[in-house]
Protein backbone atom coordinates (compact mmCIF):
# COMPACT_ATOMS: atom_id res chain seq x y z
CA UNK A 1 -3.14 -9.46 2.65
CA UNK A 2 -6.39 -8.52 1.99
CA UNK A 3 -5.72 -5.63 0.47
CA UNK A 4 -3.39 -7.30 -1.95
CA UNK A 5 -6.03 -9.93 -3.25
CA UNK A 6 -8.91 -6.73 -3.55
CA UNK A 7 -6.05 -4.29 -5.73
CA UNK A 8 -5.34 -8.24 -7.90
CA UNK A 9 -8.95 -8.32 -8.86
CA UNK A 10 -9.64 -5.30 -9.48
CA UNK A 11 -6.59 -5.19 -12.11
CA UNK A 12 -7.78 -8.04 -13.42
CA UNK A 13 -11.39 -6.70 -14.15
CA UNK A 14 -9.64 -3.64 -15.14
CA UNK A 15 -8.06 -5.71 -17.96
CA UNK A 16 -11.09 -7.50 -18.84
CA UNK A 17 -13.16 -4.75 -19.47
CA UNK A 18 -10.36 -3.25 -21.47
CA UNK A 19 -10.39 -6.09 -23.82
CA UNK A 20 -13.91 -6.07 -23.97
CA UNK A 21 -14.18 -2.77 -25.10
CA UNK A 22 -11.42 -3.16 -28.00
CA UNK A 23 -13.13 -6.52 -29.07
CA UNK A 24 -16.46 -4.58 -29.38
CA UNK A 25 -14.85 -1.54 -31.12
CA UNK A 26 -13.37 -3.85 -33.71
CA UNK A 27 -15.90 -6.72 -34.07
CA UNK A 28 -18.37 -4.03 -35.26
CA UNK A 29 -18.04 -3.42 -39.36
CA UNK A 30 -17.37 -0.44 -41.06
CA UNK A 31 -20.52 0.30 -42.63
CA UNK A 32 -22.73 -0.22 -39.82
CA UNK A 33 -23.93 3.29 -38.21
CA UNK A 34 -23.64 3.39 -34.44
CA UNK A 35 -26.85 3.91 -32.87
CA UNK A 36 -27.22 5.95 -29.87
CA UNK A 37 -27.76 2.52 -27.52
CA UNK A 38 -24.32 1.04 -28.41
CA UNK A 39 -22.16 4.61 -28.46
CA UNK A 40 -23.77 4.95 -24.45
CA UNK A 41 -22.90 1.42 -23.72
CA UNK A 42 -19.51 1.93 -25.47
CA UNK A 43 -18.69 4.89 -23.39
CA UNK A 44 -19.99 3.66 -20.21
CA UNK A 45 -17.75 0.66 -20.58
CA UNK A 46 -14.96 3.59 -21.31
CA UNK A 47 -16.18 5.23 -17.96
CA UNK A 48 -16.36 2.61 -16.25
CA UNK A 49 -12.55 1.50 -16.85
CA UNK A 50 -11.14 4.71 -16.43
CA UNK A 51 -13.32 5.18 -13.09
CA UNK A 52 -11.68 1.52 -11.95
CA UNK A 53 -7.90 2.64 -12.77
CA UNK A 54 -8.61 5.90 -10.79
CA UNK A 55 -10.04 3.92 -7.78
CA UNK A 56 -6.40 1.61 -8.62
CA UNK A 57 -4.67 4.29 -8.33
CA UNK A 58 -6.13 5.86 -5.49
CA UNK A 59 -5.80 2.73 -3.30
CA UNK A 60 -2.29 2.03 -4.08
CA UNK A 61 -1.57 5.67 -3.16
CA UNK A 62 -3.15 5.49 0.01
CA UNK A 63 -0.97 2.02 0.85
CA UNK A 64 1.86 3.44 -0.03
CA UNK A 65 0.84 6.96 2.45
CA UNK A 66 -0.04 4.76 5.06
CA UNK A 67 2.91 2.52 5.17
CA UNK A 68 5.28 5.54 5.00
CA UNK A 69 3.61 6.92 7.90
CA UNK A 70 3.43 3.12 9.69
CA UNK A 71 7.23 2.72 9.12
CA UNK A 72 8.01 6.41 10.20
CA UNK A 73 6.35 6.60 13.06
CA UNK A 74 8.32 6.85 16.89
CA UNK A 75 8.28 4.07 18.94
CA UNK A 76 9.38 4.56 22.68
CA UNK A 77 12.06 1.96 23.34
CA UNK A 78 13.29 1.41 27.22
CA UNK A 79 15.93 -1.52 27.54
CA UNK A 80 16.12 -3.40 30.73
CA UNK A 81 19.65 -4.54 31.26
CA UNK A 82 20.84 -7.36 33.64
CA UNK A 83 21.67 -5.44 36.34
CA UNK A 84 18.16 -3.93 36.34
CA UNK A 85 19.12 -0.65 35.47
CA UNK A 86 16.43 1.04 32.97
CA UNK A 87 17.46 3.08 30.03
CA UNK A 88 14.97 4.66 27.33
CA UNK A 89 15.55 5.55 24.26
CA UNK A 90 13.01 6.92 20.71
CA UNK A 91 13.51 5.35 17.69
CA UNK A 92 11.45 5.18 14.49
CA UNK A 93 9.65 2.33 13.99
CA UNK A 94 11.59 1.59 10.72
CA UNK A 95 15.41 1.63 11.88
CA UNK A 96 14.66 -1.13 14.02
CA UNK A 97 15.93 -4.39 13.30
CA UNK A 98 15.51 -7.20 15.55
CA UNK A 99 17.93 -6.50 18.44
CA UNK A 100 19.39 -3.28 16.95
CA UNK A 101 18.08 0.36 16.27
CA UNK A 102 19.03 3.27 15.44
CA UNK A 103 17.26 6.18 17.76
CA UNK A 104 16.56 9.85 16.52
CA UNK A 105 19.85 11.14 17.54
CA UNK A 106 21.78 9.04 15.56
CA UNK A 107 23.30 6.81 18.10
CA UNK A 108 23.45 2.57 16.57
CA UNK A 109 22.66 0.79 19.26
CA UNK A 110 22.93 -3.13 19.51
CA UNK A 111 21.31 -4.94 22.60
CA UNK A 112 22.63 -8.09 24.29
CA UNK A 113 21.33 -11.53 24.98
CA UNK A 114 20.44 -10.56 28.46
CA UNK A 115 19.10 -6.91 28.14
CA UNK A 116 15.59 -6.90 27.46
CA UNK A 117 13.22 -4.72 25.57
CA UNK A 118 9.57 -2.65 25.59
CA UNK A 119 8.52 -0.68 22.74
CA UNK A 120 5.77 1.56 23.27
CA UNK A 121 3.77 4.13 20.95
CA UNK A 122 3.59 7.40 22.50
């Protein structure tokens, strides 16, 4: 969540400094010569945006990296039935869905009211 409200602002200051920088460009006239002082401020705004969409873009490629490897990771699954009779089973962490998964072999399986469950990470 956290993460979501840092990547908002910084899109938003993105923008802001965007629109900064074409109000400046255009609010200047035509006949004025740029000094040296404004072309250095002018570019370091430049730098500065293009330095905040490549920090954008690196964040939201490290979420997405780190989610793929959240959601694909194995999860050791042993199901208690009943009777008391223990059967495990691996899974990845993303085919399961609240009291069926599907495990790395390809077998669906669906659990009862009465079997219970323990997921561990190896």
């Amino acid at each position: 969540m956290l993460i979501k409200i840092l990547f908002t602002l910084l899109v938003i200051v993105g923008v802001l400094l965007f629109f900064r920088n074409k109000s400046e460009i255009k609010a200047k006239p035509d006949t004025e010569k740029t000094t040296k002082a404004s072309a250095t401020r002018s570019l370091s705004t430049r730098t500065i945006s293009y330095l905040m969409l490549a920090v954008l873009i690196a964040i939201s490629a490290l979420i997405f990296v780190l989610n793929h490897h959240d959601e694909n990771r194995i999860v050791n699954i042993r199901v208690i039935a009943d009777s008391g009779t223990l059967t495990d089973y691996q899974a990845r962490h993303k085919t399961i869905k609240g009291r069926q998964f599907e495990t790395l072999d390809g077998k669906l399986i669906t659990l009862g009211e009465s079997d219970r469950i323990e997921m561990v990470t190896p």
